[in-house]
C-alpha atoms as a PDB file:
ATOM      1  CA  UNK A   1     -71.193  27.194  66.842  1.00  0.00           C
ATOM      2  CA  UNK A   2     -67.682  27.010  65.485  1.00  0.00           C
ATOM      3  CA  UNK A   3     -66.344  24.046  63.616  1.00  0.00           C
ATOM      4  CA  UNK A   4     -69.398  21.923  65.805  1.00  0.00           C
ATOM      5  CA  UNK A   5     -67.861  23.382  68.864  1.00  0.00           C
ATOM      6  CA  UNK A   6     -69.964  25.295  71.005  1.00  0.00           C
ATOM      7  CA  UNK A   7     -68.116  28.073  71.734  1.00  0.00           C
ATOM      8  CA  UNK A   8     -68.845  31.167  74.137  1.00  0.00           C
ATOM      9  CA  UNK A   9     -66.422  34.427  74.857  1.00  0.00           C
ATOM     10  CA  UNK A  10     -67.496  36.411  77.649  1.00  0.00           C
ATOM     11  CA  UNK A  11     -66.568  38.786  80.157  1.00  0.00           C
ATOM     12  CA  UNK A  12     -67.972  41.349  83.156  1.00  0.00           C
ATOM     13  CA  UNK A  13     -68.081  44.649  82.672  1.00  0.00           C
ATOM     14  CA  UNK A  14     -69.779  47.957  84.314  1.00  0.00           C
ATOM     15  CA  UNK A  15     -70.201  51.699  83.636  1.00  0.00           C
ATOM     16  CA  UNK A  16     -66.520  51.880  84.869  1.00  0.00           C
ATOM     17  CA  UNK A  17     -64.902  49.992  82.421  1.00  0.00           C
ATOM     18  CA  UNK A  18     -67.093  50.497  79.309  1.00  0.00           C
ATOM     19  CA  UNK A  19     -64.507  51.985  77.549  1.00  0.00           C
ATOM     20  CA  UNK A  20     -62.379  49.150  77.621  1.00  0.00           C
ATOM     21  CA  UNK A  21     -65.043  46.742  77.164  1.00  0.00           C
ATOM     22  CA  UNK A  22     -65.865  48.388  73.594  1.00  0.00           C
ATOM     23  CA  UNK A  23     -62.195  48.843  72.830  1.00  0.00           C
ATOM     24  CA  UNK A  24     -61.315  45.284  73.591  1.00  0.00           C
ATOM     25  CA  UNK A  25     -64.493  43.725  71.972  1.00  0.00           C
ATOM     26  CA  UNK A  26     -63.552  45.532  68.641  1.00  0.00           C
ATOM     27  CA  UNK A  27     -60.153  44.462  68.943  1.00  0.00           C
ATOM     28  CA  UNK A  28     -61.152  40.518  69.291  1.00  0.00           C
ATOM     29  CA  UNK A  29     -63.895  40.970  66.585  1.00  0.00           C
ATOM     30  CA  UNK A  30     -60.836  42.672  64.302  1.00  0.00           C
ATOM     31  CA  UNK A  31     -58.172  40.123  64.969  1.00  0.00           C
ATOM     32  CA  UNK A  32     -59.674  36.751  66.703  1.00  0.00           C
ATOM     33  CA  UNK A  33     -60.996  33.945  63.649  1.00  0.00           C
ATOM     34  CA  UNK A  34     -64.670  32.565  64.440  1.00  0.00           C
ATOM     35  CA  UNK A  35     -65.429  35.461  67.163  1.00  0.00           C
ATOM     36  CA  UNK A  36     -68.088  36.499  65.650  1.00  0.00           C
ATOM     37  CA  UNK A  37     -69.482  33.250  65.298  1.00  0.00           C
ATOM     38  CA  UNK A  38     -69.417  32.220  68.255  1.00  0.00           C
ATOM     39  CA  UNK A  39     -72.041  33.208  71.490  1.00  0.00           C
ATOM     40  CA  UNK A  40     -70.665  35.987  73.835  1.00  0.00           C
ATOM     41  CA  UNK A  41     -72.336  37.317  77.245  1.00  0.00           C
ATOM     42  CA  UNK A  42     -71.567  40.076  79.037  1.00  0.00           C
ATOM     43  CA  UNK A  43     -72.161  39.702  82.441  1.00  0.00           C
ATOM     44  CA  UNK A  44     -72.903  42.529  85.047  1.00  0.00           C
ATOM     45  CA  UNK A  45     -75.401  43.125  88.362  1.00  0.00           C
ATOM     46  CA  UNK A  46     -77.723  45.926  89.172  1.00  0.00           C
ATOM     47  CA  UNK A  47     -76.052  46.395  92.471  1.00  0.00           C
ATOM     48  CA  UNK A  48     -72.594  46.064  92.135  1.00  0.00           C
ATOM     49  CA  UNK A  49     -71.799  46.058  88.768  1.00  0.00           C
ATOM     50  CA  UNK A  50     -74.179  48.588  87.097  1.00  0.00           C
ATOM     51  CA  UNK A  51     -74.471  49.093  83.488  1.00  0.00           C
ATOM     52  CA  UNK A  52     -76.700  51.430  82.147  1.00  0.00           C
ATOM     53  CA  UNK A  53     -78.495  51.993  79.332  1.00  0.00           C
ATOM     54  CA  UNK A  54     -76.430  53.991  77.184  1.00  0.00           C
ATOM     55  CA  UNK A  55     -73.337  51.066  77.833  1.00  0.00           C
ATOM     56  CA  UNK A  56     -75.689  48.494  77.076  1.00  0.00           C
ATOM     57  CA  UNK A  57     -76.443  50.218  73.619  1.00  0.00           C
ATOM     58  CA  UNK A  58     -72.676  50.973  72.850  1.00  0.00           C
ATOM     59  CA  UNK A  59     -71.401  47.357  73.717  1.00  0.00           C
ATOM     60  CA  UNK A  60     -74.237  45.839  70.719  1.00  0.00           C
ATOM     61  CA  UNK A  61     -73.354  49.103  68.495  1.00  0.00           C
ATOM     62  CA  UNK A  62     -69.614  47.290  68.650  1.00  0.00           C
ATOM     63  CA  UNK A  63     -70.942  43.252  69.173  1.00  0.00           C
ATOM     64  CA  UNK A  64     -74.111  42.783  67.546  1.00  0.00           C
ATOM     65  CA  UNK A  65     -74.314  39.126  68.327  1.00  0.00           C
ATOM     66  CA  UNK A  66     -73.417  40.038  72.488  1.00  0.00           C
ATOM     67  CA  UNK A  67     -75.588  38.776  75.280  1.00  0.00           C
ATOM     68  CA  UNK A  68     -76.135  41.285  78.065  1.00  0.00           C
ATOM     69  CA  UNK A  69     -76.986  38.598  81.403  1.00  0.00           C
ATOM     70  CA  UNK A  70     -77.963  40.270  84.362  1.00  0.00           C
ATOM     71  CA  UNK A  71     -76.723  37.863  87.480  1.00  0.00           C
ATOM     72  CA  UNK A  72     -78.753  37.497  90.613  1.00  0.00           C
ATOM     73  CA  UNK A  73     -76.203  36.073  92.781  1.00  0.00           C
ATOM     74  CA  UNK A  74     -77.149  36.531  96.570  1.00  0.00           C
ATOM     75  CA  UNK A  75     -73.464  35.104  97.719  1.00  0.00           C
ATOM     76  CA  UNK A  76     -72.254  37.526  95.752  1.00  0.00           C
ATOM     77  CA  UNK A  77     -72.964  40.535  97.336  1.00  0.00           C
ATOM     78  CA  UNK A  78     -72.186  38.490 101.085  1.00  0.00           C
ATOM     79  CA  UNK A  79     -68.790  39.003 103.106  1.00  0.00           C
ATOM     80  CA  UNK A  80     -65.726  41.676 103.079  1.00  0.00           C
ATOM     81  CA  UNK A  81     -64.064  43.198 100.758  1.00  0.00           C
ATOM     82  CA  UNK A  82     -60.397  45.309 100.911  1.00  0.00           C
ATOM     83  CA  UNK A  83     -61.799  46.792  98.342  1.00  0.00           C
ATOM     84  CA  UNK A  84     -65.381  47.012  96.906  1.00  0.00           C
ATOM     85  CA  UNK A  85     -64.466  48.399  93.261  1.00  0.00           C
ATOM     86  CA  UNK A  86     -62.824  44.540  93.580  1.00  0.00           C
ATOM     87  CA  UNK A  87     -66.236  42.990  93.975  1.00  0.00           C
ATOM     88  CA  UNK A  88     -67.446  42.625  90.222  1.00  0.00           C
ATOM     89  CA  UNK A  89     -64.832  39.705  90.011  1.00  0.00           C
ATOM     90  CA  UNK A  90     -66.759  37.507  91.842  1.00  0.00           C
ATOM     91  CA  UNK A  91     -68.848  37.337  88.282  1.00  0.00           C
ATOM     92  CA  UNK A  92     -66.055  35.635  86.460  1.00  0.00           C
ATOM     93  CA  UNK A  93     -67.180  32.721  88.128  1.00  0.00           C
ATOM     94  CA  UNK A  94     -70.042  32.799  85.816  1.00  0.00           C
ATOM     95  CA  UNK A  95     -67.592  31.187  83.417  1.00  0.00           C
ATOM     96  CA  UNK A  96     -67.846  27.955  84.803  1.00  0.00           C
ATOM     97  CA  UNK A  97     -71.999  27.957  84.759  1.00  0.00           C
ATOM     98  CA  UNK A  98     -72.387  27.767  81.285  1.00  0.00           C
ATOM     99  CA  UNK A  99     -73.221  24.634  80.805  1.00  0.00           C
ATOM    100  CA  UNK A 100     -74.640  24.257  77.076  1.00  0.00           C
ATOM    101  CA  UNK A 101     -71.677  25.082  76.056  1.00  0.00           C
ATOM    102  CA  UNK A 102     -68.042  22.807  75.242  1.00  0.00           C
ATOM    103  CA  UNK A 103     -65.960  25.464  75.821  1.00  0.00           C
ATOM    104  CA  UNK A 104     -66.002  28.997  77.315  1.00  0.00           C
ATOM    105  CA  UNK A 105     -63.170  32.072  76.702  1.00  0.00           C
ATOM    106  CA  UNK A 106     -63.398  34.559  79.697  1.00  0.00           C
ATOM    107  CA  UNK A 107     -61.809  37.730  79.277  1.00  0.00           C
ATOM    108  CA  UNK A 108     -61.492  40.812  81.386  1.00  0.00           C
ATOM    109  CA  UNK A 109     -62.176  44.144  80.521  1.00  0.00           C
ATOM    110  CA  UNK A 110     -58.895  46.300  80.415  1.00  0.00           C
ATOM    111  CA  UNK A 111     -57.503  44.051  77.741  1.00  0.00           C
ATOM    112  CA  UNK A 112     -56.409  44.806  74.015  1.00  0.00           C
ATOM    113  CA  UNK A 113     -56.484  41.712  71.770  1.00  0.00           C
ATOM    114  CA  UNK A 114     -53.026  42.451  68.845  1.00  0.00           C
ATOM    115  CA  UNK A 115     -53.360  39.093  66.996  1.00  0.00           C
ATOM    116  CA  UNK A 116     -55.483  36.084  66.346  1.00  0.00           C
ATOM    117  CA  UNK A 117     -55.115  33.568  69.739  1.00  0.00           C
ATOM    118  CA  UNK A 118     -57.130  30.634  68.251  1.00  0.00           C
ATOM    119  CA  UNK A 119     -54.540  28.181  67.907  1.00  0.00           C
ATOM    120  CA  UNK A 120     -54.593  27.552  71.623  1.00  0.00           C
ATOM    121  CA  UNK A 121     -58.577  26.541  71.628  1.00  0.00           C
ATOM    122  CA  UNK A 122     -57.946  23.255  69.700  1.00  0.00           C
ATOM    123  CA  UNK A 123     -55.614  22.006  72.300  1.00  0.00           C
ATOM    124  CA  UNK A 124     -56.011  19.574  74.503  1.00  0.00           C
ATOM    125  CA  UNK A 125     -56.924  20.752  78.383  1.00  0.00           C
ATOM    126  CA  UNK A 126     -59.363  21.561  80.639  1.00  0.00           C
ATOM    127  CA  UNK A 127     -58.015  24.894  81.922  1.00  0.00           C
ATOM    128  CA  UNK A 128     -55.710  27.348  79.965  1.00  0.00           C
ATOM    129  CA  UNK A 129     -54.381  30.589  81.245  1.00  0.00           C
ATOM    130  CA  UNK A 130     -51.031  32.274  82.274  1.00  0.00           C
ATOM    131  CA  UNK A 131     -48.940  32.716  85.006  1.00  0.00           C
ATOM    132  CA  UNK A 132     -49.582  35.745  87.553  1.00  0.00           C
ATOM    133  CA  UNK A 133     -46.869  38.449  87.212  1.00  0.00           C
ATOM    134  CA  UNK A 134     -46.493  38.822  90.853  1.00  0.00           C
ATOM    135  CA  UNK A 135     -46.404  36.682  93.959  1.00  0.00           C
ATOM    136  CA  UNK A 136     -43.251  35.157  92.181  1.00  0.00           C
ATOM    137  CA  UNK A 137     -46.249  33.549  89.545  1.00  0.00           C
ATOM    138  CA  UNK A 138     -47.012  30.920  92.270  1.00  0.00           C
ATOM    139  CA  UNK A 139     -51.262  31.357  90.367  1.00  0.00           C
ATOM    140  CA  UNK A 140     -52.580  31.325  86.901  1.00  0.00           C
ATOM    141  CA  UNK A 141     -53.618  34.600  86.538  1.00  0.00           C
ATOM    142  CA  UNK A 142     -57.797  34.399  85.752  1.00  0.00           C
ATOM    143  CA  UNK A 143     -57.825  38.218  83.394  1.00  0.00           C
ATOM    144  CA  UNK A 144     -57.792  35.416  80.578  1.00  0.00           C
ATOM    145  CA  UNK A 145     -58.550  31.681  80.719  1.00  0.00           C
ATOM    146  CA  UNK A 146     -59.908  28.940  78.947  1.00  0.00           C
ATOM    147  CA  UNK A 147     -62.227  26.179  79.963  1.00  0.00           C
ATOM    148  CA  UNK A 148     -63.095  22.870  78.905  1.00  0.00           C
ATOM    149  CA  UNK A 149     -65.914  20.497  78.903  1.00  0.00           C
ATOM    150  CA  UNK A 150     -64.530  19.071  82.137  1.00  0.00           C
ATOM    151  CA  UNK A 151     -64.992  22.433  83.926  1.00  0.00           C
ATOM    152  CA  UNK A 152     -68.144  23.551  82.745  1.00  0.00           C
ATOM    153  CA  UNK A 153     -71.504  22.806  83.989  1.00  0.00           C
ATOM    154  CA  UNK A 154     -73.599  23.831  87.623  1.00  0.00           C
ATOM    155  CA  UNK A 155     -71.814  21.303  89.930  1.00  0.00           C
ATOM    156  CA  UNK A 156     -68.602  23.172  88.655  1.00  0.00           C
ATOM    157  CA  UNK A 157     -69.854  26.119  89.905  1.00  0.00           C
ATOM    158  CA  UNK A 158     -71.506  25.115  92.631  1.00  0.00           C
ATOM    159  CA  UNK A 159     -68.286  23.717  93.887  1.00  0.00           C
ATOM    160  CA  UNK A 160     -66.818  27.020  93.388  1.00  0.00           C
ATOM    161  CA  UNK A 161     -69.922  28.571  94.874  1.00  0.00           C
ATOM    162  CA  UNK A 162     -69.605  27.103  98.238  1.00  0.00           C
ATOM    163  CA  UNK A 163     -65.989  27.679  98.572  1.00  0.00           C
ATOM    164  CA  UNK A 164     -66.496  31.492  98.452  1.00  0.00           C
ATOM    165  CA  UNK A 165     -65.114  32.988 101.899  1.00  0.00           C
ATOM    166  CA  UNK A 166     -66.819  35.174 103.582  1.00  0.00           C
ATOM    167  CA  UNK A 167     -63.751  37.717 104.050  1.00  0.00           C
ATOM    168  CA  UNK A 168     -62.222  38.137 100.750  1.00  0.00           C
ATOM    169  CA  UNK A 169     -59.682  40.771 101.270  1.00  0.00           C
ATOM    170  CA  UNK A 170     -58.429  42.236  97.768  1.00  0.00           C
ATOM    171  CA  UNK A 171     -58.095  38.844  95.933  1.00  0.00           C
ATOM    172  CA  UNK A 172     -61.443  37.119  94.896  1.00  0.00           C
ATOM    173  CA  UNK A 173     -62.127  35.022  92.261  1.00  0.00           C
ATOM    174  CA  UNK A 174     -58.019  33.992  91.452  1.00  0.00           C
ATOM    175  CA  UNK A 175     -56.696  31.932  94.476  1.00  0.00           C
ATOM    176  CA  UNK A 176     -60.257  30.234  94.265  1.00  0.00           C
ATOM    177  CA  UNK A 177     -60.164  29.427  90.421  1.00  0.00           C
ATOM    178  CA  UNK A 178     -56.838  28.234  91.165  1.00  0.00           C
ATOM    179  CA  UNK A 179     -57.374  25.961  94.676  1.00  0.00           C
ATOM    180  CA  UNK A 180     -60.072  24.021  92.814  1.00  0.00           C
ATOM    181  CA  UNK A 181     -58.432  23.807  89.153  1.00  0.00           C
ATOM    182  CA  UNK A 182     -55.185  21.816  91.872  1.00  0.00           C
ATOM    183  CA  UNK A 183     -58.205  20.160  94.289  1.00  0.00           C
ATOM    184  CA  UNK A 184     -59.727  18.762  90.915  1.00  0.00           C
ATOM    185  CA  UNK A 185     -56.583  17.541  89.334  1.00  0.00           C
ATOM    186  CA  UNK A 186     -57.503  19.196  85.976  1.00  0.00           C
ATOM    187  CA  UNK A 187     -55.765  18.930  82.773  1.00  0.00           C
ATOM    188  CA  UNK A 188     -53.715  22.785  82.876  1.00  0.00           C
ATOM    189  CA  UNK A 189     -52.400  24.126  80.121  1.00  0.00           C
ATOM    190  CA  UNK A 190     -49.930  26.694  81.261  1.00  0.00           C
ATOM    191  CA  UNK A 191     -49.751  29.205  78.315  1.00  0.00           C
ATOM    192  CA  UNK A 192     -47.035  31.754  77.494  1.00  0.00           C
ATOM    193  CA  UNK A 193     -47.298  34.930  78.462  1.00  0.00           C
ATOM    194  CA  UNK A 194     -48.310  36.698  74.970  1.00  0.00           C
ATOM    195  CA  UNK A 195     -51.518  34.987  75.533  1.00  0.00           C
ATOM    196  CA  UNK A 196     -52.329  37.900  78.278  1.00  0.00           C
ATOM    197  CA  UNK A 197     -49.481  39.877  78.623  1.00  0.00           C
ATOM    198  CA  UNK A 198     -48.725  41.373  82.226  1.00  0.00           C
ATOM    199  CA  UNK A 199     -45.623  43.260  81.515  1.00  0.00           C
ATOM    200  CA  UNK A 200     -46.877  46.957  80.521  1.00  0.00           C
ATOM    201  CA  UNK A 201     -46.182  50.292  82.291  1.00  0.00           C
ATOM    202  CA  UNK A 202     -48.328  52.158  84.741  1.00  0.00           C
ATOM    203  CA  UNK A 203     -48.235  49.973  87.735  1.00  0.00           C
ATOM    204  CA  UNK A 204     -45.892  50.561  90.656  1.00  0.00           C
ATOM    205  CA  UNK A 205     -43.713  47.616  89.937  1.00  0.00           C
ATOM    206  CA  UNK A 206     -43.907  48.170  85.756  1.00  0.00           C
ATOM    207  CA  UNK A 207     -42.110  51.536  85.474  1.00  0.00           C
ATOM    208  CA  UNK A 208     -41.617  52.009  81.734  1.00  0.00           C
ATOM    209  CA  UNK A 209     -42.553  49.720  78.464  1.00  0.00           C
ATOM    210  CA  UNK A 210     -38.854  48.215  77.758  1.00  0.00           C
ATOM    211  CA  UNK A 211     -40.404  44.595  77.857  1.00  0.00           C
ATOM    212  CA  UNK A 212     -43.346  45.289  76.219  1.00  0.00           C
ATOM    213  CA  UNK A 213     -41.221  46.912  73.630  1.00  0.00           C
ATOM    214  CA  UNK A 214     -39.074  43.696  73.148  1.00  0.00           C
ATOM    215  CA  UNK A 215     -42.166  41.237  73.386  1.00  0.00           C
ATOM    216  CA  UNK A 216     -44.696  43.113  71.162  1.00  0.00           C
ATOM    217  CA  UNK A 217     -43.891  40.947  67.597  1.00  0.00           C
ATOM    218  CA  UNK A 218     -45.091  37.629  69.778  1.00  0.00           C
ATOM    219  CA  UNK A 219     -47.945  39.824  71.917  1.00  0.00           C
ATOM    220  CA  UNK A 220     -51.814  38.045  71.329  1.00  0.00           C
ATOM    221  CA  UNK A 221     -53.288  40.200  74.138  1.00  0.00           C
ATOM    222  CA  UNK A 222     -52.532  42.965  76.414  1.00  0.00           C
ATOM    223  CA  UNK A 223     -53.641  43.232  79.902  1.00  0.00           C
ATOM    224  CA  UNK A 224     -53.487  46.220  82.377  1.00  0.00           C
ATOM    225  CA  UNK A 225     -54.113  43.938  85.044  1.00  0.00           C
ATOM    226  CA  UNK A 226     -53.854  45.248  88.840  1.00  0.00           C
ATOM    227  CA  UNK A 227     -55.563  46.580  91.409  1.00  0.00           C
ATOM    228  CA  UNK A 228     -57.756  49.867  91.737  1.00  0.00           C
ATOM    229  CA  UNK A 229     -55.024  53.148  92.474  1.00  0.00           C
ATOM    230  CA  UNK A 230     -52.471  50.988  91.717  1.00  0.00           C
ATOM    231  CA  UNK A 231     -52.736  50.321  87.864  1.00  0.00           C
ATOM    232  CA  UNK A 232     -53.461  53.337  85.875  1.00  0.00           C
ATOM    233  CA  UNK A 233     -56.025  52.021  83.000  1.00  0.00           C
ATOM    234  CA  UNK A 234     -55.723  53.252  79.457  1.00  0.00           C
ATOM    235  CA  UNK A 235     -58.523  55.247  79.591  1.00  0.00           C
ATOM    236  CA  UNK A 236     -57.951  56.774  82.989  1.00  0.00           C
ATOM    237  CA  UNK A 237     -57.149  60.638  82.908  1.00  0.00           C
ATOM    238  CA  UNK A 238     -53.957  61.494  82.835  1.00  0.00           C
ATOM    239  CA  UNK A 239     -52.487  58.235  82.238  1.00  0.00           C
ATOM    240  CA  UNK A 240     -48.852  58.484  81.472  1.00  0.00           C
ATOM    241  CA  UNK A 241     -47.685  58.284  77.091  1.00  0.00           C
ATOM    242  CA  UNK A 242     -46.672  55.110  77.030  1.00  0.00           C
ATOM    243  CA  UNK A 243     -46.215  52.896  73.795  1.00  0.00           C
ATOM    244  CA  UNK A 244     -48.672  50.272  75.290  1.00  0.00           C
ATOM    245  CA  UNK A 245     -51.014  53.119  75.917  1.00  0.00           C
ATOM    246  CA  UNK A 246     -50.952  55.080  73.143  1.00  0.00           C
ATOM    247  CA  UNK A 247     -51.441  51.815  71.342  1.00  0.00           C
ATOM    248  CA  UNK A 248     -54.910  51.330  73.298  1.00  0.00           C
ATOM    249  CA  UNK A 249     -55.831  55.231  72.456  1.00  0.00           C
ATOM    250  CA  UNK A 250     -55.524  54.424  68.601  1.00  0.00           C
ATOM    251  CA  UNK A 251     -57.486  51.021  68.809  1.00  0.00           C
ATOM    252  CA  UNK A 252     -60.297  53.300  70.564  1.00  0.00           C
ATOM    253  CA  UNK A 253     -59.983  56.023  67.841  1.00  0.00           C
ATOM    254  CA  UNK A 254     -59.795  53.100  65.110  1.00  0.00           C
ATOM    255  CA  UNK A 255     -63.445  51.846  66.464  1.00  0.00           C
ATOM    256  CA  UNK A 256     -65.054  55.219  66.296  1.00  0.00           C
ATOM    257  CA  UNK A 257     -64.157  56.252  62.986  1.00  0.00           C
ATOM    258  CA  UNK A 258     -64.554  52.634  61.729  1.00  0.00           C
ATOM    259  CA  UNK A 259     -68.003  52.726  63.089  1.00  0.00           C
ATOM    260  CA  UNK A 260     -68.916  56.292  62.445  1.00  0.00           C
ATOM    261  CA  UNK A 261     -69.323  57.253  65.940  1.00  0.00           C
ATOM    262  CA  UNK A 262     -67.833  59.926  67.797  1.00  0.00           C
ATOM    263  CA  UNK A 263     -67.564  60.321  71.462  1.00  0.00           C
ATOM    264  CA  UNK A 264     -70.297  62.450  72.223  1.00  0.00           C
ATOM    265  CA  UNK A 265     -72.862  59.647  70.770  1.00  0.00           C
ATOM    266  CA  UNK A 266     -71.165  56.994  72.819  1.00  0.00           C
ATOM    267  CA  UNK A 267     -72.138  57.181  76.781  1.00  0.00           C
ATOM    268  CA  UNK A 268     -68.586  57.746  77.758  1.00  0.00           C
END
């Protein structure tokens, strides 16, 4: 606990995005106050969101105090998908389950935490997050929200649970957070965009870092949020020398010399 408040950060990760995982978890352990006080799960599936061994062992190298929860979801792994590299998401609605605890922090996995984001957490709302960057930010995007008391518990997600379609196209777990969040009249605190920050080259409509370059004094966390062949992730070969990037490859070089490790003992 933190302060009496039962607190849990977590996130779903696979084999894919280790990398990120471990960069981003060092980042929030660096930078975020009570992180490592608080409970954090790591949530993945042996069928469609593997994680082996070896990424098991570097994620509690870099979190100690991490929970690795294997889901066994059968709706999960029902319906179409545009895309199945997409169908991990459906795990962030593992968020809402948790229901021993008064307030859960999900994160995704291509994220890079800059400075402490705490302040928001003693606010009053049930759901906190940011505005999409596309779809002229008609939905909070779900790479980064909070939840409240209010939202947690297994009717939560059961609601959510029964509202999963069974074609789900490329968008999954985001227009569904956000139809219920609306259908439930919840208490939404719209953050500002330095809370996950949207606005970093490498995606077809993000050419270059100019904003990022502006914003990065305010910046709590970046996020190279998009879709699979569209969003070139910081650890992807080849990915392009931008500042936001380069900034990711010396957070990753930061952990492994901080922690002794090199990248031949890591299972990336």
């Amino acid at each position: 606990m933190t302060g009496g408040i039962r607190r849990l950060y977590c996130t779903v990760t696979n084999d894919t995005f280790i990398r990120g995982t471990l960069v981003m978890l060092y980042s929030m352990n660096k930078h975020v106050a009570g992180f490592e006080e608080s409970r954090l799960k790591i949530f993945y599936n042996h069928s469609f969101c593997q994680l082996s061994q070896n990424s098991k062992r570097d994620i509690l190298a870099i979190a100690p105090h991490a929970e690795l929860v294997e889901i066994i979801q059968p709706r999960y792994e029902l319906g179409s998908l545009t895309d199945e590299y997409h169908r991990p998401a459906f795990l962030t609605l593992e968020a809402f389950r948790q229901e021993k605890m008064d307030q859960v922090i999900f994160f995704d996995a291509d994220m890079l935490c800059l400075r402490d984001f705490s302040e928001i957490l003693t606010l009053p709302f049930d759901f906190a997050a940011t505005r999409c960057r596309s779809n002229g930010g008609v939905l909070l995007n779900t790479g980064f929200f909070v939840l409240n008391k209010q939202l947690i518990g297994r009717e939560v997600y059961q609601d959510l649970l029964d509202r999963l379609p069974l074609d789900h196209g490329h968008m999954i777990d985001q227009p569904l957070i956000n139809g219920y969040i609306n259908e439930v009249n919840a208490k939404i605190l719209e953050l500002e965009s330095f809370y996950n920050y949207l606005y970093i080259g490498g995606h077809p409509e993000i050419p270059g870092d100019e904003r990022y370059l502006v914003d990065l004094p305010e910046i709590r966390v970046l996020h190279w949020a998009g879709r699979v062949g569209r969003r070139i992730k910081p650890w992807d070969e080849g990915a392009p020398d931008f500042p936001s990037l380069r900034r990711w490859k010396e957070e990753e070089v930061e952990m492994l010399e901080k922690l002794k490790f090199d990248r031949s003992e890591l299972s990336y």
